[in-house]
Protein backbone atom coordinates (compact mmCIF):
# COMPACT_ATOMS: atom_id res chain seq x y z
CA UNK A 1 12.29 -6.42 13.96
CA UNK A 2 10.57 -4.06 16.26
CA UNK A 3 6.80 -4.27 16.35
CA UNK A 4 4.03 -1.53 16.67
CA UNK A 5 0.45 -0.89 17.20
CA UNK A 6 -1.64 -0.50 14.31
CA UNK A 7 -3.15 2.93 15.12
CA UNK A 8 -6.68 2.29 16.95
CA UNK A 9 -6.18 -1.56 16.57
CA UNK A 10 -5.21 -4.10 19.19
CA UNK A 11 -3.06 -5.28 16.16
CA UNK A 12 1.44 -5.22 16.88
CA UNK A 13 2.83 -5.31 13.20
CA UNK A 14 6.30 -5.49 11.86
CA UNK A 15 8.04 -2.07 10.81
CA UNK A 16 7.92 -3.45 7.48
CA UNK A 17 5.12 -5.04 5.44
CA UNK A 18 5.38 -7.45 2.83
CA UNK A 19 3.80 -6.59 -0.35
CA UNK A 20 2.25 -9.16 -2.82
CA UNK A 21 1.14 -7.77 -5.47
CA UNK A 22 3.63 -8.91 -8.28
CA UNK A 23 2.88 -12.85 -7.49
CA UNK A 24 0.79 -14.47 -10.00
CA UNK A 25 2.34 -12.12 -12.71
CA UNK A 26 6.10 -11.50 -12.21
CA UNK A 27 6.29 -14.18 -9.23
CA UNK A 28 5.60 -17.35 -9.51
CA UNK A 29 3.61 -19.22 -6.34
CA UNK A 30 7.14 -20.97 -5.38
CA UNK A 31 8.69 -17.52 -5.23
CA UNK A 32 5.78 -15.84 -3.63
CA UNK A 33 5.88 -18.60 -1.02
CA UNK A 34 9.97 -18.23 -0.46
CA UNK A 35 9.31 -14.41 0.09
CA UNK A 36 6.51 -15.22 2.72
CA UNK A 37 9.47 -17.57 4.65
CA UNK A 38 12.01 -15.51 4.49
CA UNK A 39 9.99 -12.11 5.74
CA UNK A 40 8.58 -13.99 8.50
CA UNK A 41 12.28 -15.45 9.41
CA UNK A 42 13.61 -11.58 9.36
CA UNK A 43 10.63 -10.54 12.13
CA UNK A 44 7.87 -9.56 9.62
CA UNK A 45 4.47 -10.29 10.51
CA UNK A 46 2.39 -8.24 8.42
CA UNK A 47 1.35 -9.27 4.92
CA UNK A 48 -0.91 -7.12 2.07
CA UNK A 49 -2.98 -8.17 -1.01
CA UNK A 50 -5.54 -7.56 -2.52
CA UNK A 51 -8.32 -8.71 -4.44
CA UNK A 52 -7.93 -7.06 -7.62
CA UNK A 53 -3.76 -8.63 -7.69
CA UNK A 54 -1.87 -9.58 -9.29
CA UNK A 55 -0.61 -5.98 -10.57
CA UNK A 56 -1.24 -4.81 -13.55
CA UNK A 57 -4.76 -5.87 -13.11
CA UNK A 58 -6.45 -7.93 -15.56
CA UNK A 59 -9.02 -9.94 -15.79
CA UNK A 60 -6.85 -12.97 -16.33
CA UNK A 61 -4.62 -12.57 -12.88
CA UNK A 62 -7.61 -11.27 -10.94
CA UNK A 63 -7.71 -12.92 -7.56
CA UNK A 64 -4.03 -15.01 -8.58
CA UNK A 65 -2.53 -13.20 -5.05
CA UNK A 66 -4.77 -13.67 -2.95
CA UNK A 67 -4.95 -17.48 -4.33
CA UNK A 68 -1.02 -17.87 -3.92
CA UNK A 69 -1.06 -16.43 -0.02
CA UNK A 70 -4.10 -18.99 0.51
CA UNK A 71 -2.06 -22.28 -0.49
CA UNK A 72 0.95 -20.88 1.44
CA UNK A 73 -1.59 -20.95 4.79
CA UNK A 74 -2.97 -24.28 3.34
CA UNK A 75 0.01 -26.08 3.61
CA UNK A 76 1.77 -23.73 7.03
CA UNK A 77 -2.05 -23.64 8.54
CA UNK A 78 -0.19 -23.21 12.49
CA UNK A 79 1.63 -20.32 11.33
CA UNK A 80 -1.68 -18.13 10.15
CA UNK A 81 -1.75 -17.14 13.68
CA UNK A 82 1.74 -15.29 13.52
CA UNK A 83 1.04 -13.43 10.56
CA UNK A 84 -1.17 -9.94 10.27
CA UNK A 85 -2.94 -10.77 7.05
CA UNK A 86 -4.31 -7.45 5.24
CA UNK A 87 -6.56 -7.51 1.74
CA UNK A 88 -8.71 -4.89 0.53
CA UNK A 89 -11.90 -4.74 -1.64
CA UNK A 90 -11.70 -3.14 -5.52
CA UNK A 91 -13.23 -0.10 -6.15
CA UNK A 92 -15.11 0.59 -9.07
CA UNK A 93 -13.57 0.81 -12.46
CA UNK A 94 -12.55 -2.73 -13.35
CA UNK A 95 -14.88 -4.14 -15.39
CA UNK A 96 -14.22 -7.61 -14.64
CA UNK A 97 -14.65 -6.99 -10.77
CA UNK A 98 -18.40 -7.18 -10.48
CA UNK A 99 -19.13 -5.34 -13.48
CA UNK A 100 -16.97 -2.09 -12.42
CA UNK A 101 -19.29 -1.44 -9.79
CA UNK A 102 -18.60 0.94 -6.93
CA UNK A 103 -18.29 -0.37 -2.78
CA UNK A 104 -21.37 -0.94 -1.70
CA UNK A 105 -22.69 -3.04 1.17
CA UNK A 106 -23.68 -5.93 -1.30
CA UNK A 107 -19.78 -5.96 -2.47
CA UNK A 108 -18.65 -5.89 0.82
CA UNK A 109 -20.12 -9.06 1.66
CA UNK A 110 -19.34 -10.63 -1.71
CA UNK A 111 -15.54 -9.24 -1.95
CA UNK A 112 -15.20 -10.56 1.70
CA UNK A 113 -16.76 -13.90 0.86
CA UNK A 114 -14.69 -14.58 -2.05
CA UNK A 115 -10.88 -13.58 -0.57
CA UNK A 116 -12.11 -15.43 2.11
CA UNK A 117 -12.02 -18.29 0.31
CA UNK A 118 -8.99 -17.76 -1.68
CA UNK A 119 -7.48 -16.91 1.17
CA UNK A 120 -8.31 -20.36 2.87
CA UNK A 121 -9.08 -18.19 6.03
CA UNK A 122 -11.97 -18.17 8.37
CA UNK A 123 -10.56 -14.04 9.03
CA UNK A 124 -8.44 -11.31 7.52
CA UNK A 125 -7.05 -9.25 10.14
CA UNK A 126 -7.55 -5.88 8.33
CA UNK A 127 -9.84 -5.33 5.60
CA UNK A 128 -8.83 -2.36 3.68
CA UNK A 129 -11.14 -0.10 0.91
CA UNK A 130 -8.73 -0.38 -2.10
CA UNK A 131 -10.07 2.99 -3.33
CA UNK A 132 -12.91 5.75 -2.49
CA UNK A 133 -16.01 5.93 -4.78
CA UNK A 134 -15.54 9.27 -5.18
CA UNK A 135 -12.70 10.89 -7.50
CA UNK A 136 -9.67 11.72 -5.36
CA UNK A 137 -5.68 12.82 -6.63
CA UNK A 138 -4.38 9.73 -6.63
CA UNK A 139 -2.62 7.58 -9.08
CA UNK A 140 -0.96 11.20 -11.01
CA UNK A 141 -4.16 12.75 -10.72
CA UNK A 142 -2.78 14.81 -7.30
CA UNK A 143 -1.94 18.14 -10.44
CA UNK A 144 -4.67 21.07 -10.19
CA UNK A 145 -7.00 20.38 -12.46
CA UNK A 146 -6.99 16.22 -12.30
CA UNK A 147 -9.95 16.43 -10.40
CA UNK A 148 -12.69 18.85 -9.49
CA UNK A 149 -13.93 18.56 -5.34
CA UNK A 150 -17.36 20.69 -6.55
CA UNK A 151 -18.71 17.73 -8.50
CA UNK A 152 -18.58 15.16 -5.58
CA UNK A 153 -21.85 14.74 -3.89
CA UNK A 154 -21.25 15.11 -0.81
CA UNK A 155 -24.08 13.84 0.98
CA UNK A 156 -24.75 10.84 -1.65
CA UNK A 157 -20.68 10.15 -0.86
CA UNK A 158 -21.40 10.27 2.71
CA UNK A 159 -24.32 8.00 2.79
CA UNK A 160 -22.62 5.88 1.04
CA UNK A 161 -19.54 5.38 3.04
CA UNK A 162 -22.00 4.84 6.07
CA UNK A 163 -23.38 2.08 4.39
CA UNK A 164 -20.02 0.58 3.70
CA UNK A 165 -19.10 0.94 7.23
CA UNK A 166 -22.37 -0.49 8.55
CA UNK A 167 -21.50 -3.58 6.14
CA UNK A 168 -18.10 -3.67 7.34
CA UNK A 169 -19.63 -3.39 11.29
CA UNK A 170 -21.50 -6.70 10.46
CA UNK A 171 -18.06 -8.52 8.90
CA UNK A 172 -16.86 -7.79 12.12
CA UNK A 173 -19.39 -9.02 14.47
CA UNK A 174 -19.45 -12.11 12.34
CA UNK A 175 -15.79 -12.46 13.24
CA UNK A 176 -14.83 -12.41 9.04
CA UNK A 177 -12.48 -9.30 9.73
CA UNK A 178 -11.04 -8.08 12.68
CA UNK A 179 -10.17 -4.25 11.68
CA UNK A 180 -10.70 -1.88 9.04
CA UNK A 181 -8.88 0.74 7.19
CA UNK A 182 -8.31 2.93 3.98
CA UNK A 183 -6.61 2.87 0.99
CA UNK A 184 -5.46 5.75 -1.61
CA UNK A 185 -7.46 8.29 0.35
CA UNK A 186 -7.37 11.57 1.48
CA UNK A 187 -7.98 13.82 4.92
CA UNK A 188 -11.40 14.30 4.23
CA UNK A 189 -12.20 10.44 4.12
CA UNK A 190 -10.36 9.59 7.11
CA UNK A 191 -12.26 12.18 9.04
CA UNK A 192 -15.86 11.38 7.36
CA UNK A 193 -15.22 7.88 8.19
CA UNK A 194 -14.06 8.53 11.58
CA UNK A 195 -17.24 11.05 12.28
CA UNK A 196 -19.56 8.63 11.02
CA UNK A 197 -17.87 5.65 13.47
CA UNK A 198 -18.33 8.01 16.36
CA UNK A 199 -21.79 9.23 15.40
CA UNK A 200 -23.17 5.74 14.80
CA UNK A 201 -21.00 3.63 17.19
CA UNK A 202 -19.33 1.82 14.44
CA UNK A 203 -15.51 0.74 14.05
CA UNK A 204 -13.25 3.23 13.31
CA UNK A 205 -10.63 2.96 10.40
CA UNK A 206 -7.49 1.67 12.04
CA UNK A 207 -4.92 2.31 9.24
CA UNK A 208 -4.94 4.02 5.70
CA UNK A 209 -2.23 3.24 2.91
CA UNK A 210 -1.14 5.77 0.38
CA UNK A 211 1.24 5.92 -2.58
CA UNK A 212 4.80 7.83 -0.80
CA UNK A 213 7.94 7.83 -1.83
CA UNK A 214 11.02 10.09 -2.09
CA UNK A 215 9.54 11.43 -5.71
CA UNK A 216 5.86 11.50 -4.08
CA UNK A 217 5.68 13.32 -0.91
CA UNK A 218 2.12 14.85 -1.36
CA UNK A 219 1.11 13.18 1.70
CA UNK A 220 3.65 15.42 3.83
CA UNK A 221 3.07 16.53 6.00
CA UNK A 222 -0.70 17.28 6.11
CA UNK A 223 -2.44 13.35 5.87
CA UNK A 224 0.50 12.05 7.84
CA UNK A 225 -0.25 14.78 10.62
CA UNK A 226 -3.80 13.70 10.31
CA UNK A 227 -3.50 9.80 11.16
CA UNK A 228 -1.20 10.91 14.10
CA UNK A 229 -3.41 13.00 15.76
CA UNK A 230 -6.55 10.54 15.07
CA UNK A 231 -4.79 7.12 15.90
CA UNK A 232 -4.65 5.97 12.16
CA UNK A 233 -1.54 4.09 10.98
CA UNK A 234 0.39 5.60 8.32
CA UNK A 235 1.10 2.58 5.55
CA UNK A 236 3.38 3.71 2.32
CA UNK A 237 3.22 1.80 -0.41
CA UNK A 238 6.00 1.96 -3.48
CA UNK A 239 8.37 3.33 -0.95
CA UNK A 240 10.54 2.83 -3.87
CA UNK A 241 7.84 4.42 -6.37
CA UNK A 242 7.32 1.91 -8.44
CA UNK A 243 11.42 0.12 -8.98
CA UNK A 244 12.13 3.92 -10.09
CA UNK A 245 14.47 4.26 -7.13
CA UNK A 246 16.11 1.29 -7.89
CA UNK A 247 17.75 3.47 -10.95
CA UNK A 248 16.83 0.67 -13.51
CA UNK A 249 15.50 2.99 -15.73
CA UNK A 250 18.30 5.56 -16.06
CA UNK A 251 18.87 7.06 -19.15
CA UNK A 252 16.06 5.41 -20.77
CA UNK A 253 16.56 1.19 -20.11
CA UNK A 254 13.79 -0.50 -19.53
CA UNK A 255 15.22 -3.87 -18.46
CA UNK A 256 12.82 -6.90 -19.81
CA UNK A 257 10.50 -8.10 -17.27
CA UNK A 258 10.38 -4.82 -15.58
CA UNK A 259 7.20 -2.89 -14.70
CA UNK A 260 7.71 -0.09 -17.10
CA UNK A 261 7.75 -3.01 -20.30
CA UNK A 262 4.13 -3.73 -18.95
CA UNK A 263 0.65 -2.20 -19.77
CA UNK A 264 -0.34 0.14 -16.68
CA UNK A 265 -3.98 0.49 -15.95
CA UNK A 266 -3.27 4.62 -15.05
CA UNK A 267 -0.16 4.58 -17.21
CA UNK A 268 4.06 5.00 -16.68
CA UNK A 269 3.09 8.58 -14.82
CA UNK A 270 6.38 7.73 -12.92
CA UNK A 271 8.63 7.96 -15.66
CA UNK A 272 9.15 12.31 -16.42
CA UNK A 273 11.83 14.28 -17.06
CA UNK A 274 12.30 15.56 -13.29
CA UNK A 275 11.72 12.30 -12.01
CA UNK A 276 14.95 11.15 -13.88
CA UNK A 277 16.68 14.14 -12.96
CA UNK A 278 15.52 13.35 -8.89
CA UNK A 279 16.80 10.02 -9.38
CA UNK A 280 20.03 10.48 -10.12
CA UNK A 281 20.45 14.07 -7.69
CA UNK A 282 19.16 10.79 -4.77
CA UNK A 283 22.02 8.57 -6.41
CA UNK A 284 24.41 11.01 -6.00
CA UNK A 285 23.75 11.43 -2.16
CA UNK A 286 23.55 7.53 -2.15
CA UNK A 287 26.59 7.10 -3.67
CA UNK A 288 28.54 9.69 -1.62
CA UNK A 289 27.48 7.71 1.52
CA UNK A 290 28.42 4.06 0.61
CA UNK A 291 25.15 3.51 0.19
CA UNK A 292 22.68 2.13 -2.78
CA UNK A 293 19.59 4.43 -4.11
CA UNK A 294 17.30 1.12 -2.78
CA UNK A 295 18.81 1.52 0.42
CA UNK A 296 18.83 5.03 1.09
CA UNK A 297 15.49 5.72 -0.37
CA UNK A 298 14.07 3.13 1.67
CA UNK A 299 16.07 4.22 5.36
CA UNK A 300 14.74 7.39 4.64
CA UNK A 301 11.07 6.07 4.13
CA UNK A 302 11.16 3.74 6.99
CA UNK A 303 12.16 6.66 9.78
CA UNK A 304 10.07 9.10 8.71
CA UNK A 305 8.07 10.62 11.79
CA UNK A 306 4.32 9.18 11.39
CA UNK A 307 5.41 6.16 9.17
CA UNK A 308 3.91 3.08 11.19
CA UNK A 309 4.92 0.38 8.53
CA UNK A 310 6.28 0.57 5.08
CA UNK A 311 4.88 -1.93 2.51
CA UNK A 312 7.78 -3.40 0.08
CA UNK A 313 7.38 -5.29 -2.77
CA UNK A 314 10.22 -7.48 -4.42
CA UNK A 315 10.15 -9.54 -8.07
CA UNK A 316 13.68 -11.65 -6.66
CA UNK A 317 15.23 -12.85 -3.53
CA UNK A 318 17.78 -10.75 -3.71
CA UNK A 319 15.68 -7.53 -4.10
CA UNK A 320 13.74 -8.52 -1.00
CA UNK A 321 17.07 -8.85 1.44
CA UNK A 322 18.07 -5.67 0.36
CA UNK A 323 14.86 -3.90 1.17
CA UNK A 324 14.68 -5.54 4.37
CA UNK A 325 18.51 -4.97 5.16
CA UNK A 326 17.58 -1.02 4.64
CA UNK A 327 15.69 -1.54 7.77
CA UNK A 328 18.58 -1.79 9.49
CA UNK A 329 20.52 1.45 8.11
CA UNK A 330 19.97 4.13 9.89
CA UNK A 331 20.56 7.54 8.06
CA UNK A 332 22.79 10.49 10.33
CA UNK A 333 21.31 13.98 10.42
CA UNK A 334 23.72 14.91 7.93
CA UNK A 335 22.61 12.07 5.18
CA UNK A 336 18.88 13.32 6.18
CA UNK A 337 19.79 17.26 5.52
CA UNK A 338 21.52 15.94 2.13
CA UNK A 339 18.27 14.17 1.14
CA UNK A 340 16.11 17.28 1.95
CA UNK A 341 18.68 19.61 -0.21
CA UNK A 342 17.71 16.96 -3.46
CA UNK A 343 13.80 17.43 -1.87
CA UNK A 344 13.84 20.78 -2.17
CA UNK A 345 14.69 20.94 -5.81
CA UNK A 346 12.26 18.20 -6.89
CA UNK A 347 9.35 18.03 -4.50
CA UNK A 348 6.60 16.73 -7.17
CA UNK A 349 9.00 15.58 -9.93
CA UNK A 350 5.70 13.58 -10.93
């Protein structure tokens, strides 16, 4: 699998990066474990968690992902070199992660600390902010009127980021993390972070990853444009937006075990009419080219212009090989132009 530099990093990661966050919930350690052996035997390097997984967060699973990954390094410890190893720090908003505090430089170092030591690592190779402090239209909220811009203080937000970053500046020098990036941001954060790096001579966010998808293409082409220009890698996560475009849920299943059975912290805001109706316009096309809606929506996903690497996410073996076998499809112009016809007609079916 072809490798790539990690925007502004020194980092080369796989094309496609394995995402954790069902283990300690859906996945069990053994499975997590077989899905860490099997990406790295397919040419992936590049591996994402987070503190606040396994997903949906609670206070019973907090920290469970990050604890699976660490025994997997505990018992492989010469292959932590080969892998990329990215976590990020909670935002505010869960109660049970330091009392639903926002990022501050005290939760830097504590966050860091404690993955760290679940981790079983001296380093993590990217340290990502899990979420601003500041309201942003994410997680559904992207519809006018979700969130109001005037009400963010913008100097307070600023100084506050600068304080992150000076935290994250010390991580580094004390060789805890190696590089830095976002998470479920938007253009202006990217740039306030970069303009405060360059105005203070501190590191610069190498990579941001967003929610994008087939059904959620807010991020086109404006952000994506953005981290090209600036030497910020583009990272979509739920490529598949959420199992969605799978099809399991067509015409209203909701197989057991499933994501949509479970309590979601922001709530199904996946599951509308037009997204069904997207769904099954992207089956069609699938269908019509020999191909399933997993693979197609992920081919499409994984050579998009600006896409650096795609995180995936699997609850079985056999969910995992066909993600990673996308990689190898590559979609004709025509296939592409068919996709864009369904895009057209749904381009924010939620």
């Amino acid at each position: 699998m072809k490798k790539v530099k990690l925007g502004s990093s020194n980092l080369q990661v796989s094309e496609v990066c394995l995402g954790s966050m069902t283990w300690g919930q859906q996945n069990t350690q053994a499975e997590g474990h077989e899905q860490i052996d099997y990406a790295l035997d397919q040419g992936i390097n590049f591996i994402d968690t987070a503190e606040m997984y396994s997903v949906p967060p609670s206070k019973d699973t907090y920290g469970s992902t990050e604890t699976i990954i660490g025994n997997w390094i505990q018992a492989n410890p010469s292959k932590r070199q080969d892998i990329v190893l990215a976590s990020k720090i909670a935002g505010g908003g869960l109660p049970w992660v330091r009392g639903g505090s926002p990022i501050s430089a005290a939760s830097v170092k504590e966050a860091l600390d404690d993955s760290l030591a679940r981790l079983k690592t001296d380093y993590i190779d990217l340290y990502q902010l899990h979420w601003p402090n500041r309201a942003t239209p994410h997680f559904a909220k992207h519809w006018p009127g979700k969130v109001d811009p005037r009400k963010t203080d913008i100097k307070a937000e600023s100084d506050g980021m600068l304080e992150i970053l000076q935290a994250l500046d010390v991580a580094m020098k004390e060789g805890k993390i190696r590089n830095i990036g976002l998470s479920d941001d938007t253009p202006w954060g990217i740039n306030e972070y970069l303009r405060l790096a360059d105005k203070h001579d501190l590191p610069k966010m190498a990579s941001i990853q967003n929610e994008f998808s087939l059904l959620h293409l807010k991020d086109w082409p404006y952000v994506i444009e953005n981290c090209v220009f600036n030497d910020v890698a583009y990272l979509p996560w739920s490529p598949i937006a959420g199992g969605a475009l799978s099809g399991k849920y067509a015409n209203g299943a909701k197989p057991e075990g499933c994501r949509w059975t479970m309590l979601q912290r922001n709530g199904i805001f996946r599951d509308t009419a037009s997204s069904h109706q997207a769904i099954a316009a992207y089956k069609e096309v699938a269908d019509a080219n020999n191909l399933s809606l997993v693979q197609l929506s992920l081919a499409w996903v994984y050579q998009l212009a600006g896409v650096t690497s795609t995180i995936i996410g699997a609850t079985s073996m056999a969910q995992l090989k066909e993600d990673i076998d996308a990689y190898e499809i590559a979609l004709s112009d025509e296939i592409v132009q068919q996709v864009a016809a369904v895009i057209r007609r749904f381009p924010q079916p939620f």
